[in-house]
N, C-alpha and C. Protein backbone atom coordinates (compact mmCIF):
# COMPACT_ATOMS: atom_id res chain seq x y z
N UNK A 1 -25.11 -2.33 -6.12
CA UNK A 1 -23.85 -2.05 -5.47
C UNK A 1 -23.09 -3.36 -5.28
N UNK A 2 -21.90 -3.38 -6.11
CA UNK A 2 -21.33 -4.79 -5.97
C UNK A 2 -20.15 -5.00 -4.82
N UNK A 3 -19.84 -6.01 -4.54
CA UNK A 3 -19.10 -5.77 -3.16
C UNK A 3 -17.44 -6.70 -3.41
N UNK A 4 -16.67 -6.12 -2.97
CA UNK A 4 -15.05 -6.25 -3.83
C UNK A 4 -14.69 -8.19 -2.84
N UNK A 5 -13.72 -8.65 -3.41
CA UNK A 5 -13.42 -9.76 -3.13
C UNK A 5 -12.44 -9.36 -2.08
N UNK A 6 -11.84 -8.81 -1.44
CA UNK A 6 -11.29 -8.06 -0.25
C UNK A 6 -11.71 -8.26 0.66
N UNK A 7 -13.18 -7.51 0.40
CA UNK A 7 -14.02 -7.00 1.31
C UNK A 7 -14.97 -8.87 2.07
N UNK A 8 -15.29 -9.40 1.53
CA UNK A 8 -15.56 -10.43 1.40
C UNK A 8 -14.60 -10.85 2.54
N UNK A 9 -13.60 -11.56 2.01
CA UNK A 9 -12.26 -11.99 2.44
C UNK A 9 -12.19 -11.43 3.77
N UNK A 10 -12.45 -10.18 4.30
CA UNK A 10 -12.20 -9.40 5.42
C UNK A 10 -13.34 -9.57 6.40
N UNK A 11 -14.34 -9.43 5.92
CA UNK A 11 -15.95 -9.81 6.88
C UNK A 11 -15.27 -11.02 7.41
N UNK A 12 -15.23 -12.31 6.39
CA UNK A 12 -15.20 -13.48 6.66
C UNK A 12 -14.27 -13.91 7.85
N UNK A 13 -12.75 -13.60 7.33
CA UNK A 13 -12.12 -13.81 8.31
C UNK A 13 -12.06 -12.74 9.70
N UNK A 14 -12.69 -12.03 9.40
CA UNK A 14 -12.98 -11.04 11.02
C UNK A 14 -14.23 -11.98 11.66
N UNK A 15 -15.19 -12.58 11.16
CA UNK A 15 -15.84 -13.61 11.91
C UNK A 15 -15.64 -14.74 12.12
N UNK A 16 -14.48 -15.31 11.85
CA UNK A 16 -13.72 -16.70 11.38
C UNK A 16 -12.72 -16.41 12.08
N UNK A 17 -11.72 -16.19 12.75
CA UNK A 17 -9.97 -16.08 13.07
C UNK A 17 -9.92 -17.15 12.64
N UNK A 18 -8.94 -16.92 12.05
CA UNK A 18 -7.93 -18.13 11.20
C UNK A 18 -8.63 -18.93 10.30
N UNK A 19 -9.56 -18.60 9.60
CA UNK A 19 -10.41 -19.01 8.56
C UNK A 19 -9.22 -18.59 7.26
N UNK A 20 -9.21 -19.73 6.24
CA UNK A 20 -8.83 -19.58 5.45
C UNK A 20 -9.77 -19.23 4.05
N UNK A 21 -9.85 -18.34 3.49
CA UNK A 21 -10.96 -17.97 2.25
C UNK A 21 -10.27 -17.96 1.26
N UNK A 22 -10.75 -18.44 0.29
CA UNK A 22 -10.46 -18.07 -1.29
C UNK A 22 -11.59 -17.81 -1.98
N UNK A 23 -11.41 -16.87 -2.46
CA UNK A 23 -12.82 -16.02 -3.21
C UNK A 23 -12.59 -15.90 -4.89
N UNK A 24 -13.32 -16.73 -5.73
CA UNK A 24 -13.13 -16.32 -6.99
C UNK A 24 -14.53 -15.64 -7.62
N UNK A 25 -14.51 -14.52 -8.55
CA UNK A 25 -15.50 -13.75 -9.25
C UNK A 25 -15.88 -14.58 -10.28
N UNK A 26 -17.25 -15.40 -10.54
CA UNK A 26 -17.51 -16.28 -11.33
C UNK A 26 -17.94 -15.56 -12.61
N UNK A 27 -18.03 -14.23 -12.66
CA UNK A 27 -18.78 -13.54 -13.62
C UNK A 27 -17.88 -12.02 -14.25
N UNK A 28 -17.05 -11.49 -13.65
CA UNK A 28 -16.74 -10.95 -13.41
C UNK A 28 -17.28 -9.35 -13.07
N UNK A 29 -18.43 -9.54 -12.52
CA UNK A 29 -19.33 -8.49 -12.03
C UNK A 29 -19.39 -7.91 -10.84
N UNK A 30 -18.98 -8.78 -9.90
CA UNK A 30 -18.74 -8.15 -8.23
C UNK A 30 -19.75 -8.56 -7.93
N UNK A 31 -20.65 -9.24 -8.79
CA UNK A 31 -22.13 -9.67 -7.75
C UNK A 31 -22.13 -11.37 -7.66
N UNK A 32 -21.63 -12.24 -8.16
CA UNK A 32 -21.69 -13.63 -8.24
C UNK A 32 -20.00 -13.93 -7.65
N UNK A 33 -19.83 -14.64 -6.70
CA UNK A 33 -18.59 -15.14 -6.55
C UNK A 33 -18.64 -16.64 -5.77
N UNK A 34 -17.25 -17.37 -5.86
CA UNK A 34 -17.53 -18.71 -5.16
C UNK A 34 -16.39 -18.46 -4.25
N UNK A 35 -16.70 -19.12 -2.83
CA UNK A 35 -15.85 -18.77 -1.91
C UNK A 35 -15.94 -20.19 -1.50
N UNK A 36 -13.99 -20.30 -0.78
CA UNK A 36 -14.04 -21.57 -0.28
C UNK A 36 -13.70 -21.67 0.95
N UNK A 37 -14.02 -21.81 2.08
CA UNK A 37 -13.62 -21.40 3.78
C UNK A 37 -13.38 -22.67 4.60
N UNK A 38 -12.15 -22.51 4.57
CA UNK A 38 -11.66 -23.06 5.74
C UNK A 38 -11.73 -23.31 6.93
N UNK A 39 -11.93 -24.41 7.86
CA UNK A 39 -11.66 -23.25 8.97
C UNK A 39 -12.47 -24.43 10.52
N UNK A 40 -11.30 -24.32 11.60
CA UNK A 40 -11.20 -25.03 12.34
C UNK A 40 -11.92 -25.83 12.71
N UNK A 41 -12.82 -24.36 13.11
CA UNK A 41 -14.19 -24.21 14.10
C UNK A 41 -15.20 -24.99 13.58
N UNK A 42 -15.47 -25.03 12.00
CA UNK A 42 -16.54 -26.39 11.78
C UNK A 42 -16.48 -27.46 11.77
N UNK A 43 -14.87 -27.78 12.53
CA UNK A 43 -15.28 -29.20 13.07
C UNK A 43 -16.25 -29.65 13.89
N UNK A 44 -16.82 -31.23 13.37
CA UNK A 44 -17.86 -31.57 14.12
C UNK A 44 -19.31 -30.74 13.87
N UNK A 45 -19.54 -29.55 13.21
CA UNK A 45 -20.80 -29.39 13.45
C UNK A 45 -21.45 -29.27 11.53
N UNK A 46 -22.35 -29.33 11.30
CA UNK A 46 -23.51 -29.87 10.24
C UNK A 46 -22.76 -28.73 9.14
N UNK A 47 -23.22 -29.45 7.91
CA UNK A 47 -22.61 -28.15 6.84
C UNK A 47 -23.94 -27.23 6.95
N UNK A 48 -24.86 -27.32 7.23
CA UNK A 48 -25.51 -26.18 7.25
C UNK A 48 -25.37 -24.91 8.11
N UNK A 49 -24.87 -25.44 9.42
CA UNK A 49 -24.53 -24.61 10.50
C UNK A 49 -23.31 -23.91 10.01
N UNK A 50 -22.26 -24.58 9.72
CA UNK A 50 -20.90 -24.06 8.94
C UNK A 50 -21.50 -22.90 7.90
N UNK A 51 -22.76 -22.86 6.50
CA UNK A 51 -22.73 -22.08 5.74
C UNK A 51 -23.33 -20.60 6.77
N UNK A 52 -24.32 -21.07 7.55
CA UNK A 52 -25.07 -20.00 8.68
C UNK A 52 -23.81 -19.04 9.11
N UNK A 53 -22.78 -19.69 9.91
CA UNK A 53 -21.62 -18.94 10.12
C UNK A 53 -20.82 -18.44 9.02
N UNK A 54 -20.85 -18.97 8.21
CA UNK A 54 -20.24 -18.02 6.85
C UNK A 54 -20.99 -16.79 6.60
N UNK A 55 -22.19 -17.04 6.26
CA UNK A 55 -23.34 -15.91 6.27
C UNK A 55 -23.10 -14.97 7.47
N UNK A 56 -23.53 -15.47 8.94
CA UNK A 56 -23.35 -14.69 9.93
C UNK A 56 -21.87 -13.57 9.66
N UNK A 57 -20.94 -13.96 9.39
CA UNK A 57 -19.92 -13.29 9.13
C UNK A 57 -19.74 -12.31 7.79
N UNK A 58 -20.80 -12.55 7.43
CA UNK A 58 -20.86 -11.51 6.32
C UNK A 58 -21.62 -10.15 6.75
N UNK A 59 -22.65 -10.46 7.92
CA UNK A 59 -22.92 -8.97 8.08
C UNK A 59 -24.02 -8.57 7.62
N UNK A 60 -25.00 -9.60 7.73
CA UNK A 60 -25.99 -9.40 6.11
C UNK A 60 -26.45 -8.55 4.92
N UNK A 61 -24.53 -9.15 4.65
CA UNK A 61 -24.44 -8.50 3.68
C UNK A 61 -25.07 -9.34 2.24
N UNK A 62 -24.88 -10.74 2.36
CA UNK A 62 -25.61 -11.44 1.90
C UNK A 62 -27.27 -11.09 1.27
N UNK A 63 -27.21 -11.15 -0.10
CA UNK A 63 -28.67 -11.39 -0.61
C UNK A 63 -28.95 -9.75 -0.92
N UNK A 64 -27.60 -8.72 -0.38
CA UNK A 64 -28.21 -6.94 -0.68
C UNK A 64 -27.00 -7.15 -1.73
N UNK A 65 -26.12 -6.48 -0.83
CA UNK A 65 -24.59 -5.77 -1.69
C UNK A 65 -24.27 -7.65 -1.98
N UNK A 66 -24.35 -8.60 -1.44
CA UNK A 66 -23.92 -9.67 -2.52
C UNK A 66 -24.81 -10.17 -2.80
N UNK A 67 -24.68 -10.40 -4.25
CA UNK A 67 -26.09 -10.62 -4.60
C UNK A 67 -26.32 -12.54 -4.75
N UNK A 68 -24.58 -13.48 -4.90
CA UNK A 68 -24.28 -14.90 -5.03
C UNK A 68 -23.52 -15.41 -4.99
N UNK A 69 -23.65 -16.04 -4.08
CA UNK A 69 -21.99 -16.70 -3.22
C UNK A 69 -22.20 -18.23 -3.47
N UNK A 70 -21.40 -19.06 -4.21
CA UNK A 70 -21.36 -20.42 -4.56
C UNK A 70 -20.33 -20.73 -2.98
N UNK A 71 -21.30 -21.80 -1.82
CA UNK A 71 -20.17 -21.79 -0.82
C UNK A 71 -19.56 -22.98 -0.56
N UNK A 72 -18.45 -23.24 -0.33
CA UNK A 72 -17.54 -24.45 -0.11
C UNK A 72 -17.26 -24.64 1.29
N UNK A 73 -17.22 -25.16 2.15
CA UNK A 73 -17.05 -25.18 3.67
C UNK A 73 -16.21 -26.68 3.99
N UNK A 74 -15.24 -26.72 4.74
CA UNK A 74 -14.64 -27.74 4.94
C UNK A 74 -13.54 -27.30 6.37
N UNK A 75 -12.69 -28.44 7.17
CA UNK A 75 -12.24 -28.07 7.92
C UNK A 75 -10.47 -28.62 7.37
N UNK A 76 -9.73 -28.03 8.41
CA UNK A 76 -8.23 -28.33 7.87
C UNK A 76 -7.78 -29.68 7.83
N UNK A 77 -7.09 -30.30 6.79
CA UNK A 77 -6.82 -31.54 7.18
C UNK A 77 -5.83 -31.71 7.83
């Protein structure tokens, strides 16, 4: 069950406010995509904690309905 770049986009920023996402389909399958997230709130804290909250905001949806997320994490300049 592959999961739409929308949908993605919508988890994310419903756990993010004001997270900026860009989601591209690396395969064009609905199961591999690279996402790039923006976003205030990881200022100051570890990129690992930043990808955890990306994940967290997915719902774990992660690793079922998506099956590979290439992730980019950064804050606004």
């Amino acid at each position: 069950m592959a999961m739409s770049k929308s949908e993605i986009v919508r988890l994310i920023e419903g756990g993010l406010p004001g997270a900026i996402v860009k989601i591209e389909d690396l395969r064009g399958d609905g199961d591999h995509y690279a996402a790039n997230v923006v976003y205030k709130g990881f200022r100051g804290i570890s990129r690992i904690k930043q990808h955890q909250m990306v994940y967290e905001a997915l719902k774990g949806n992660m690793g079922d309905t998506l099956h590979a997320l290439a992730l980019q994490t950064s804050v606004p300049e």
